[in-house]
PDB file of N, CA and C in Angstrom:
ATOM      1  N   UNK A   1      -4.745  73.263 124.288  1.00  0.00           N
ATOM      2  CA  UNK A   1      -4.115  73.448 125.591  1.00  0.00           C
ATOM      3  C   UNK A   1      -3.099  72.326 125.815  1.00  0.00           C
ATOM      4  N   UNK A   2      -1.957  72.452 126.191  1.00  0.00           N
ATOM      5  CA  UNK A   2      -0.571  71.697 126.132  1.00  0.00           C
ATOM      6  C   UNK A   2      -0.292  71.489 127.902  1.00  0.00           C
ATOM      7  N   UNK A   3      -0.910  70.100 128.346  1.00  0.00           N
ATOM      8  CA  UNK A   3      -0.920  69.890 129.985  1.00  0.00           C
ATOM      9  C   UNK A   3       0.663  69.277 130.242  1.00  0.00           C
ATOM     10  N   UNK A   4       1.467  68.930 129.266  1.00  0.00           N
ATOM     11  CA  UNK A   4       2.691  68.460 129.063  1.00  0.00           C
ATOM     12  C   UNK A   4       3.548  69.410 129.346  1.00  0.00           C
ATOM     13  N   UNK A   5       4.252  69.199 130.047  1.00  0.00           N
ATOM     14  CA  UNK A   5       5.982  70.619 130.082  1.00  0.00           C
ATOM     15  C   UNK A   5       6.231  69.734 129.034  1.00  0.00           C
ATOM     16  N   UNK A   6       7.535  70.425 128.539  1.00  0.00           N
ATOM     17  CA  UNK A   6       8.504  70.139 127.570  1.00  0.00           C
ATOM     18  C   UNK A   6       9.117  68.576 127.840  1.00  0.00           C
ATOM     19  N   UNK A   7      10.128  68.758 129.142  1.00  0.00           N
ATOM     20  CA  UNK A   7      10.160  67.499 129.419  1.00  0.00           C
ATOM     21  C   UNK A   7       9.374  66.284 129.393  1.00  0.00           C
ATOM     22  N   UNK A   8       8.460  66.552 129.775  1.00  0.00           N
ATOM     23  CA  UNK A   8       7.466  65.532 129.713  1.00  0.00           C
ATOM     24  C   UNK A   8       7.151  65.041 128.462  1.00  0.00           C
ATOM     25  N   UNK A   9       6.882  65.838 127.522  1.00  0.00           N
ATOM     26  CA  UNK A   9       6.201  65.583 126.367  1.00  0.00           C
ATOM     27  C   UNK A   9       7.603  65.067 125.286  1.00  0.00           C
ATOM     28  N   UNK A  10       8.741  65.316 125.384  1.00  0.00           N
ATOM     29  CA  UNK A  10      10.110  65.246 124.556  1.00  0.00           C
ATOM     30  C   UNK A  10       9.964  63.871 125.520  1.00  0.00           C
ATOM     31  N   UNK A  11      10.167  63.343 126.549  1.00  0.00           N
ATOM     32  CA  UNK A  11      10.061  62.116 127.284  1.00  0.00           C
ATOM     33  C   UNK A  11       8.899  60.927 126.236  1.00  0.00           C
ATOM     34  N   UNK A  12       7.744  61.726 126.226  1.00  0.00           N
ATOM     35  CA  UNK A  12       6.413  60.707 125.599  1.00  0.00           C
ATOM     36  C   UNK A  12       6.833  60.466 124.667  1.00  0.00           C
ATOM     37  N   UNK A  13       7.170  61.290 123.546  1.00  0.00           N
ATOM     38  CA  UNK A  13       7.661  61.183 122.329  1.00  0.00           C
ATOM     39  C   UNK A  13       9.096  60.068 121.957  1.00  0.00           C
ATOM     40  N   UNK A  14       9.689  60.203 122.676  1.00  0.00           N
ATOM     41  CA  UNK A  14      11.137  59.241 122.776  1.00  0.00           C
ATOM     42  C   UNK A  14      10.469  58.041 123.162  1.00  0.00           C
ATOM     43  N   UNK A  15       9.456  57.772 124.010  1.00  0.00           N
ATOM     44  CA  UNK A  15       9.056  56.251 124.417  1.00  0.00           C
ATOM     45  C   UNK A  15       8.003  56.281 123.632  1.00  0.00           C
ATOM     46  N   UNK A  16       7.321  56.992 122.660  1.00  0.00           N
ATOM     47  CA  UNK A  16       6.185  56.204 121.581  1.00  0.00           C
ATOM     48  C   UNK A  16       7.285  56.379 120.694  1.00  0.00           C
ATOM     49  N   UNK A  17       8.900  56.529 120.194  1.00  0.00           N
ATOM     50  CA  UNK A  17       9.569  55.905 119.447  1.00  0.00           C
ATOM     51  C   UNK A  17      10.066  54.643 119.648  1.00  0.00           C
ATOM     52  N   UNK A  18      10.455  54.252 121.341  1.00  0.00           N
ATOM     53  CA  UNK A  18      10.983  53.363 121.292  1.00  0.00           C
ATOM     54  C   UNK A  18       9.852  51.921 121.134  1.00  0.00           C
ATOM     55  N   UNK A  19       8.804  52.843 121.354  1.00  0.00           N
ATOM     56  CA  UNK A  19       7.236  51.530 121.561  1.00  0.00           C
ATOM     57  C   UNK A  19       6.854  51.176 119.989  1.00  0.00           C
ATOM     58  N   UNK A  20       7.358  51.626 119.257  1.00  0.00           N
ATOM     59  CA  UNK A  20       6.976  51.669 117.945  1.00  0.00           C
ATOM     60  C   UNK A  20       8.331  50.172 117.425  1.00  0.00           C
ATOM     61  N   UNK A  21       9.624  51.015 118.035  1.00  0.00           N
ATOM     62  CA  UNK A  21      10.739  49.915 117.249  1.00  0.00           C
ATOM     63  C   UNK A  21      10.405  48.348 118.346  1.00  0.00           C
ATOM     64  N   UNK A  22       9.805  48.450 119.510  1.00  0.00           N
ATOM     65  CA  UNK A  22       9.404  47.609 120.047  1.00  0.00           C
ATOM     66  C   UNK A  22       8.937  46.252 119.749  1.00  0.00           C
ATOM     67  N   UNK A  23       7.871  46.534 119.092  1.00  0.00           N
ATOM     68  CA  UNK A  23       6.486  46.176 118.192  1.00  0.00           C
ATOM     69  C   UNK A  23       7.197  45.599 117.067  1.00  0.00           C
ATOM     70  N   UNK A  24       7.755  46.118 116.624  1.00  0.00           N
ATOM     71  CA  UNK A  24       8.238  46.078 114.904  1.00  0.00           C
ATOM     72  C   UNK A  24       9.357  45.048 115.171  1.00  0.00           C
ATOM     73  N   UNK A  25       9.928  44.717 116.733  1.00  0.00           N
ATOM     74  CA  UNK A  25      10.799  43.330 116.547  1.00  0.00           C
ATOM     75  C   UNK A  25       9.965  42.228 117.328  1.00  0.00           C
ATOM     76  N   UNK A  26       8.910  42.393 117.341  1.00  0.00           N
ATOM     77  CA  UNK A  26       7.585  41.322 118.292  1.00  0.00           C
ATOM     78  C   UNK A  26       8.536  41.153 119.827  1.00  0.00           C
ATOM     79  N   UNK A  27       8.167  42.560 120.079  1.00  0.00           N
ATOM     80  CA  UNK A  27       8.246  42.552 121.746  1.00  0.00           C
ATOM     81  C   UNK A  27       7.227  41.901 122.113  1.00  0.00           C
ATOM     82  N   UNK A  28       7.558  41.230 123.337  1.00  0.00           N
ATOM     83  CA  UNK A  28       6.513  40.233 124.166  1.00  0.00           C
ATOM     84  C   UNK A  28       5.514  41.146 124.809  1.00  0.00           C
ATOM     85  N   UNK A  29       3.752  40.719 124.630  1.00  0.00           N
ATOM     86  CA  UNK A  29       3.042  41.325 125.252  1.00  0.00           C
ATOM     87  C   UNK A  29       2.555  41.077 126.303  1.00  0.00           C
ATOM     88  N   UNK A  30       3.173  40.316 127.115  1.00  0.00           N
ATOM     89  CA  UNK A  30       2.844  40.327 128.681  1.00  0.00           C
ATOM     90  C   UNK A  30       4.007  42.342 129.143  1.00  0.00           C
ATOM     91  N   UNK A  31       4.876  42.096 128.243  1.00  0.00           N
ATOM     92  CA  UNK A  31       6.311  43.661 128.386  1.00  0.00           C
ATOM     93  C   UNK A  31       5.249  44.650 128.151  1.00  0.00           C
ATOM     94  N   UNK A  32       4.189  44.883 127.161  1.00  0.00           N
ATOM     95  CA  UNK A  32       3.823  45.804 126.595  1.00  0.00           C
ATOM     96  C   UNK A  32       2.793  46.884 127.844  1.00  0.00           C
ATOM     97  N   UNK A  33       2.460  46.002 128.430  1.00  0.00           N
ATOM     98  CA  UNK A  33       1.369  46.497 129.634  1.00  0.00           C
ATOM     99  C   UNK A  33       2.367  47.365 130.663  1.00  0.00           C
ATOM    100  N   UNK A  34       3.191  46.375 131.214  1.00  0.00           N
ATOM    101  CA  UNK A  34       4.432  46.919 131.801  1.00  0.00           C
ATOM    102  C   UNK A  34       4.987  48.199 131.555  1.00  0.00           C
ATOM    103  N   UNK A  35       5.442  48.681 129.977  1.00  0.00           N
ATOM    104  CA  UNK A  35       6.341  49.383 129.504  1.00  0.00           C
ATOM    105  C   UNK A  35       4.839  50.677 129.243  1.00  0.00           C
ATOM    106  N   UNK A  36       4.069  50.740 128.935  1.00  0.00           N
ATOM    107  CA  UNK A  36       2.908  51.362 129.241  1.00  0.00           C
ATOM    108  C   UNK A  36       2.419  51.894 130.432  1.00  0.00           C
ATOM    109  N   UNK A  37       2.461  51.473 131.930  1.00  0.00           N
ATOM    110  CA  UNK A  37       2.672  51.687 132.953  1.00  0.00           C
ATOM    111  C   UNK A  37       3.623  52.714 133.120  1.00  0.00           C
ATOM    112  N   UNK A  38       4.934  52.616 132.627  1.00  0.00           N
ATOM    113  CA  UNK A  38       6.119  52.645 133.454  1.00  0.00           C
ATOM    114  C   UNK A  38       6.191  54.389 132.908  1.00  0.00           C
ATOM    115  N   UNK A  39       6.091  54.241 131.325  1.00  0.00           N
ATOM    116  CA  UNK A  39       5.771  55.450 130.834  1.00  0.00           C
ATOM    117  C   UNK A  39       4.881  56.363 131.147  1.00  0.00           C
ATOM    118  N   UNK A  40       4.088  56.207 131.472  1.00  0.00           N
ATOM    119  CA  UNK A  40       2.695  56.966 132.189  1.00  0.00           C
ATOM    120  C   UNK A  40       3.376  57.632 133.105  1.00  0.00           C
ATOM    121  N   UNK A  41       3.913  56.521 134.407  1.00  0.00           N
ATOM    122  CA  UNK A  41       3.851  57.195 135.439  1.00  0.00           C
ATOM    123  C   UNK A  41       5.240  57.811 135.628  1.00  0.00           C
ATOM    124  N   UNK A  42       6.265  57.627 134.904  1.00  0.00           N
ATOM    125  CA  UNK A  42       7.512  58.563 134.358  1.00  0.00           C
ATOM    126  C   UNK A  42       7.100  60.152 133.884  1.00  0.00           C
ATOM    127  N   UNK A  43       6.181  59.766 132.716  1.00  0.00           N
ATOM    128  CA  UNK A  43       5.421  61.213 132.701  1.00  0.00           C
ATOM    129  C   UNK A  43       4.817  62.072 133.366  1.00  0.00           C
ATOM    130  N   UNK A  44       4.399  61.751 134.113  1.00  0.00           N
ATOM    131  CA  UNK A  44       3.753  62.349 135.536  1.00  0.00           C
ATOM    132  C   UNK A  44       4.222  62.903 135.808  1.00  0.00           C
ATOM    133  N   UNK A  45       5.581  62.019 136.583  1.00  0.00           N
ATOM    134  CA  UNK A  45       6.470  62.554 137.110  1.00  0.00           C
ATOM    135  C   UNK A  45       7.441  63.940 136.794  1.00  0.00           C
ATOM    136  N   UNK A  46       7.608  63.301 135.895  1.00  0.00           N
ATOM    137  CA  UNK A  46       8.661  64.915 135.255  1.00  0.00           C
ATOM    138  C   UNK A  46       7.244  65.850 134.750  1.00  0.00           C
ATOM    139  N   UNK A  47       6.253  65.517 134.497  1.00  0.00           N
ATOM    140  CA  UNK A  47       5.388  66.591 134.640  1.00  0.00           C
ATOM    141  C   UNK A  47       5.148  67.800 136.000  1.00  0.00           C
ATOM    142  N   UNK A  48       5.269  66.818 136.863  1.00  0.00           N
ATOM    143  CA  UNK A  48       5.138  66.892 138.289  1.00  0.00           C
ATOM    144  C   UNK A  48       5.817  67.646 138.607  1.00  0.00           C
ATOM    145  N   UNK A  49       7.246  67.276 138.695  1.00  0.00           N
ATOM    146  CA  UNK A  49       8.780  67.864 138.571  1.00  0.00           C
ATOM    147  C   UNK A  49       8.443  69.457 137.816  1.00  0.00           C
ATOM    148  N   UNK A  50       8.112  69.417 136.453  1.00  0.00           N
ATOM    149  CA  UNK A  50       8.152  70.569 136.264  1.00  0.00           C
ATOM    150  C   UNK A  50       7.341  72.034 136.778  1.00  0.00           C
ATOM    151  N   UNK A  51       6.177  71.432 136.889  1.00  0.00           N
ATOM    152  CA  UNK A  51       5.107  72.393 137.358  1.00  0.00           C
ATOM    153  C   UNK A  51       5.375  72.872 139.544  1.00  0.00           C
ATOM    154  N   UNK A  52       6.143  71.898 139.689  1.00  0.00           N
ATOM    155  CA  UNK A  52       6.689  72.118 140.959  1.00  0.00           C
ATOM    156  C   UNK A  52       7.987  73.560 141.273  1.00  0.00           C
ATOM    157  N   UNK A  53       8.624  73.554 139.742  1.00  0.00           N
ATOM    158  CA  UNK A  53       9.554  74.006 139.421  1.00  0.00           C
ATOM    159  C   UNK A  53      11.081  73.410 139.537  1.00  0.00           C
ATOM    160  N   UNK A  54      10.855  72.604 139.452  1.00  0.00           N
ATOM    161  CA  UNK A  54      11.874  71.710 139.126  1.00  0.00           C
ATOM    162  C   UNK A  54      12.426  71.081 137.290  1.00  0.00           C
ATOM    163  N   UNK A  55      12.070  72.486 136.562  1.00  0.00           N
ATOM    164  CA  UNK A  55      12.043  72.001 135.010  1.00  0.00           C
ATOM    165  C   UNK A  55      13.800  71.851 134.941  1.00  0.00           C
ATOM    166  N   UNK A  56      14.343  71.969 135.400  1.00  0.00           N
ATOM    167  CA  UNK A  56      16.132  72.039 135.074  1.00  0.00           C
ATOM    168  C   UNK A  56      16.086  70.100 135.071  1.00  0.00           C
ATOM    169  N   UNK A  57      15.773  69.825 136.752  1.00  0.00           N
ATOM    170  CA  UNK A  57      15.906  68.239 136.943  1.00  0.00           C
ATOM    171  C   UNK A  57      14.954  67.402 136.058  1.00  0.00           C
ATOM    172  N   UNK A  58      13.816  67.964 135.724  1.00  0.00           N
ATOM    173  CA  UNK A  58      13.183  67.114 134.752  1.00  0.00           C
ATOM    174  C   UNK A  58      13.963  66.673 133.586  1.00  0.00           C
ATOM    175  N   UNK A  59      14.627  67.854 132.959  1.00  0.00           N
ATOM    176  CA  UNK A  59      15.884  67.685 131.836  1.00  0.00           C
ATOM    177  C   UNK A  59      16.310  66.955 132.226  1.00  0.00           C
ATOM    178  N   UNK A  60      17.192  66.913 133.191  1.00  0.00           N
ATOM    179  CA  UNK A  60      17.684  66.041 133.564  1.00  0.00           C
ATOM    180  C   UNK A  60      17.856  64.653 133.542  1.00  0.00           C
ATOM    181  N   UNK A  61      16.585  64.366 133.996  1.00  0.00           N
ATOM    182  CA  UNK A  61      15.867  62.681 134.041  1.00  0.00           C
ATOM    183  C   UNK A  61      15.809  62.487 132.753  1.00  0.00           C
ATOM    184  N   UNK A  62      15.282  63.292 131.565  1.00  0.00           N
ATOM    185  CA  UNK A  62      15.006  62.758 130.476  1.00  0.00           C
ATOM    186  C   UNK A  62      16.698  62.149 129.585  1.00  0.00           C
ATOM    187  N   UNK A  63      17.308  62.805 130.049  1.00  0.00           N
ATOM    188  CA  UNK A  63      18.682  62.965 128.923  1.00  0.00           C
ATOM    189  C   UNK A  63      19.071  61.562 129.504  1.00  0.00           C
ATOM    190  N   UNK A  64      19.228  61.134 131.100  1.00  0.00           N
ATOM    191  CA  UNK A  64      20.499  61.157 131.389  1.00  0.00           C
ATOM    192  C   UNK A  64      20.400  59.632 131.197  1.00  0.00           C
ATOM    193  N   UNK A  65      19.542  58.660 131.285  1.00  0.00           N
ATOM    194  CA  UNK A  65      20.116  57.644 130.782  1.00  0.00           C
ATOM    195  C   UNK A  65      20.855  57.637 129.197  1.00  0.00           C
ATOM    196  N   UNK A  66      20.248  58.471 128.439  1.00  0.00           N
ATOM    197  CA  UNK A  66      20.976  58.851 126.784  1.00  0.00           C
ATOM    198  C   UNK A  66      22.356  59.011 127.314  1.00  0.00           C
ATOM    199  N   UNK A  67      22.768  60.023 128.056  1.00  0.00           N
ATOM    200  CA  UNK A  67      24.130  60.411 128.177  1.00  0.00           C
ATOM    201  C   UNK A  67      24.960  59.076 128.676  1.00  0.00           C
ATOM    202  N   UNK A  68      24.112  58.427 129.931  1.00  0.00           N
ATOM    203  CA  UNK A  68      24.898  57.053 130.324  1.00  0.00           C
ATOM    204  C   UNK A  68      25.160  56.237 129.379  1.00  0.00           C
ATOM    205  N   UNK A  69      24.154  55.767 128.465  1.00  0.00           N
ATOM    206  CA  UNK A  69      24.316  54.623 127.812  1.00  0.00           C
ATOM    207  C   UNK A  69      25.457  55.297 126.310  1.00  0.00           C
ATOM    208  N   UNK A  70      25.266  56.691 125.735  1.00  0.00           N
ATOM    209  CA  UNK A  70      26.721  57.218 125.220  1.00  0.00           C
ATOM    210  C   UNK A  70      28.008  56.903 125.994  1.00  0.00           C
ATOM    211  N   UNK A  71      27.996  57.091 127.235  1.00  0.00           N
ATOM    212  CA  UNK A  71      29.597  57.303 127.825  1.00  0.00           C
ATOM    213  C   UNK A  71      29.838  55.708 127.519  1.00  0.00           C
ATOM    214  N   UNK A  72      28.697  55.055 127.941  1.00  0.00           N
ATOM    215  CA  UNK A  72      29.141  53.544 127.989  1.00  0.00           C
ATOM    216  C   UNK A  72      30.028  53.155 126.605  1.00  0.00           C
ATOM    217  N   UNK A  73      29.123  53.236 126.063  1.00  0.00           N
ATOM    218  CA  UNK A  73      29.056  52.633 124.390  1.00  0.00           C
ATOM    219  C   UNK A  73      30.620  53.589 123.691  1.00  0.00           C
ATOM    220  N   UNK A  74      30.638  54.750 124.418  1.00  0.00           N
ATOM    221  CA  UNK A  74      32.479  55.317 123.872  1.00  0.00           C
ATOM    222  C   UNK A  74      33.154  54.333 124.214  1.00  0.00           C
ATOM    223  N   UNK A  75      33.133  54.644 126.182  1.00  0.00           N
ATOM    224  CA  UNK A  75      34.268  53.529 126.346  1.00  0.00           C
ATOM    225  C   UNK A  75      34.232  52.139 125.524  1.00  0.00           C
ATOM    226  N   UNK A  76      33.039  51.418 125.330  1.00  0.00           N
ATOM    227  CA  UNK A  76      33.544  50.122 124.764  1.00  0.00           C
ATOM    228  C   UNK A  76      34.349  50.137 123.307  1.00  0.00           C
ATOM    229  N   UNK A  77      33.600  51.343 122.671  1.00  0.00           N
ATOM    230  CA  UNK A  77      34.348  51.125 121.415  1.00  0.00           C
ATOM    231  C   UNK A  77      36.021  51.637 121.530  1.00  0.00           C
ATOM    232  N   UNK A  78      36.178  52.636 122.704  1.00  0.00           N
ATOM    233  CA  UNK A  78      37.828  52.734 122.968  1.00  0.00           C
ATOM    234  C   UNK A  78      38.674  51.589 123.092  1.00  0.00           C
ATOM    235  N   UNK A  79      37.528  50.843 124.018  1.00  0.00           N
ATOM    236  CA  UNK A  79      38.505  49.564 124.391  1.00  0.00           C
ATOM    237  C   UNK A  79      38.489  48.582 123.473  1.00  0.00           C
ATOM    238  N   UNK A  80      37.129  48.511 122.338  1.00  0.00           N
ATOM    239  CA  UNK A  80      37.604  47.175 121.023  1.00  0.00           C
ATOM    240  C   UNK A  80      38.873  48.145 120.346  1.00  0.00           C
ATOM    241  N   UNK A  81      38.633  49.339 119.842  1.00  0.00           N
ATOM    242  CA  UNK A  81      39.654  49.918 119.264  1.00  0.00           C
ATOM    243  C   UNK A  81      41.147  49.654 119.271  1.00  0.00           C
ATOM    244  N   UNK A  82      40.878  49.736 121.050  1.00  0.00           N
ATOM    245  CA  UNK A  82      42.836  49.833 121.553  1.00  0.00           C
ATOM    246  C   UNK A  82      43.123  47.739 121.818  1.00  0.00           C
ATOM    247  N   UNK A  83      42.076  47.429 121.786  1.00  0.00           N
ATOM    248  CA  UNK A  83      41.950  45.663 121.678  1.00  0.00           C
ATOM    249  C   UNK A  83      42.980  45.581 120.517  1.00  0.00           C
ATOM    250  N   UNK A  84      42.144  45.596 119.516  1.00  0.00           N
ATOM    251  CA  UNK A  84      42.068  45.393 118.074  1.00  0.00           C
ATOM    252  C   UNK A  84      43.414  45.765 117.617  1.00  0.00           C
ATOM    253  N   UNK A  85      44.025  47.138 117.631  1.00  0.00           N
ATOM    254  CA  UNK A  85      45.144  48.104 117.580  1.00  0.00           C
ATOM    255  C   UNK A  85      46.313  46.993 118.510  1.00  0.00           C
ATOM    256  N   UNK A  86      46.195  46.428 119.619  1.00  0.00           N
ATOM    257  CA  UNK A  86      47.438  45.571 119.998  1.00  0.00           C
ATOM    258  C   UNK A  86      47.064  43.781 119.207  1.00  0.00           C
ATOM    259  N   UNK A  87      46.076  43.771 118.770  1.00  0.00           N
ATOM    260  CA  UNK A  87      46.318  42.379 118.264  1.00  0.00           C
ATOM    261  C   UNK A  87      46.973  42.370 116.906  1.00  0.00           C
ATOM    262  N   UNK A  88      46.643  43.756 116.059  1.00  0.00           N
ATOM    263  CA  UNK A  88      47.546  43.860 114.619  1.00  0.00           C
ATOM    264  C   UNK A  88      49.096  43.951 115.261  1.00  0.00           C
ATOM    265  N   UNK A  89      49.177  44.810 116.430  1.00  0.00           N
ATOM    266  CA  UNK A  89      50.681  44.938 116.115  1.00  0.00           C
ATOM    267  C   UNK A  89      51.074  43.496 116.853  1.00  0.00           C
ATOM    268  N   UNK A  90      50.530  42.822 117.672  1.00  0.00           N
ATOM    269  CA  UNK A  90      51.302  41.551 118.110  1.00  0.00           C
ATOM    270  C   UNK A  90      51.361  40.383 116.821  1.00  0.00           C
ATOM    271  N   UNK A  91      50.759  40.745 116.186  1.00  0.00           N
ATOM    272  CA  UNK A  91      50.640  39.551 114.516  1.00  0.00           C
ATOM    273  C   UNK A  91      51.862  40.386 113.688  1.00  0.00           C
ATOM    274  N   UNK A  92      52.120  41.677 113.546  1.00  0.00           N
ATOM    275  CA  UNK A  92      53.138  42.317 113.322  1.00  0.00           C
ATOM    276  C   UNK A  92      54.313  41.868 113.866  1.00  0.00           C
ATOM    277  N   UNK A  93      54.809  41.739 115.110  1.00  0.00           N
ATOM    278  CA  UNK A  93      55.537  41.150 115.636  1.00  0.00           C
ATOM    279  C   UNK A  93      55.820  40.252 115.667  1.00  0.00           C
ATOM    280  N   UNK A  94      55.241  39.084 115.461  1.00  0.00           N
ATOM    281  CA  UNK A  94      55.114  37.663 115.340  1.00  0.00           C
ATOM    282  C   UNK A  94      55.482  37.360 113.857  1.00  0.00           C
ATOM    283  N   UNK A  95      54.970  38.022 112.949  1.00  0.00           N
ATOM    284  CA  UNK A  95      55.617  38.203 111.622  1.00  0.00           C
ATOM    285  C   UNK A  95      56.521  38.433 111.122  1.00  0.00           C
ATOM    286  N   UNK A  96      57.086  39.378 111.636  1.00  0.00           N
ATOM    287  CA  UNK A  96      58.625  39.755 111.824  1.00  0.00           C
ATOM    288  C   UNK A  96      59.635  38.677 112.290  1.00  0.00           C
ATOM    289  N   UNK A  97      59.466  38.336 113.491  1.00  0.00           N
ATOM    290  CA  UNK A  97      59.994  37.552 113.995  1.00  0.00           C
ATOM    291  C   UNK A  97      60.069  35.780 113.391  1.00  0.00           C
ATOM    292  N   UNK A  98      59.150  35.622 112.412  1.00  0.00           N
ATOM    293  CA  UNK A  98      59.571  34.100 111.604  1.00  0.00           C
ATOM    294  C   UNK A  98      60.336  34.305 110.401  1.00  0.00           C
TER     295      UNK A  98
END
């Protein structure tokens, strides 16, 4: 018997991955109790969420820091990119010019 919605359980699974790479760089265990907590009652929640009928927003919750921390991590690499891209051509220029 599966007491997990989808969300919920795709949620558990992503945080016993991240509890695993945790561990494996000696996360501090005063964090570990904490991050154990936090997961629990996250699960609940979008459990909660779903059986309420709210399974669309449970998706939701699960993705969307993923999607935030993607948009983030584009823009930065746009901006080392277009960084990087004016410091060759100003050494270009500067080269030229001696």
């Amino acid at each position: 018997m599966n007491v997990l919605c989808k969300p919920a359980h795709v949620y558990l699974i992503l945080s016993l991955i991240l509890f695993i790479i945790m561990m494996s760089i000696s996360f501090a265990s005063s964090n570990i109790f904490l991050f154990i907590i936090k997961v629990g009652i996250w699960t609940l929640l979008l459990n909660w969420l779903c059986f309420a009928g709210y399974t669309g927003f449970a998706w939701l919750l699960v993705f969307f820091p993923i999607i935030i921390v993607s948009f983030f991590l584009a823009v930065v690499i746009i901006a080392i990119i277009k960084q990087n891209k004016n410091e060759n051509e100003n050494r270009q220029n500067n080269h030229i010019e001696k």
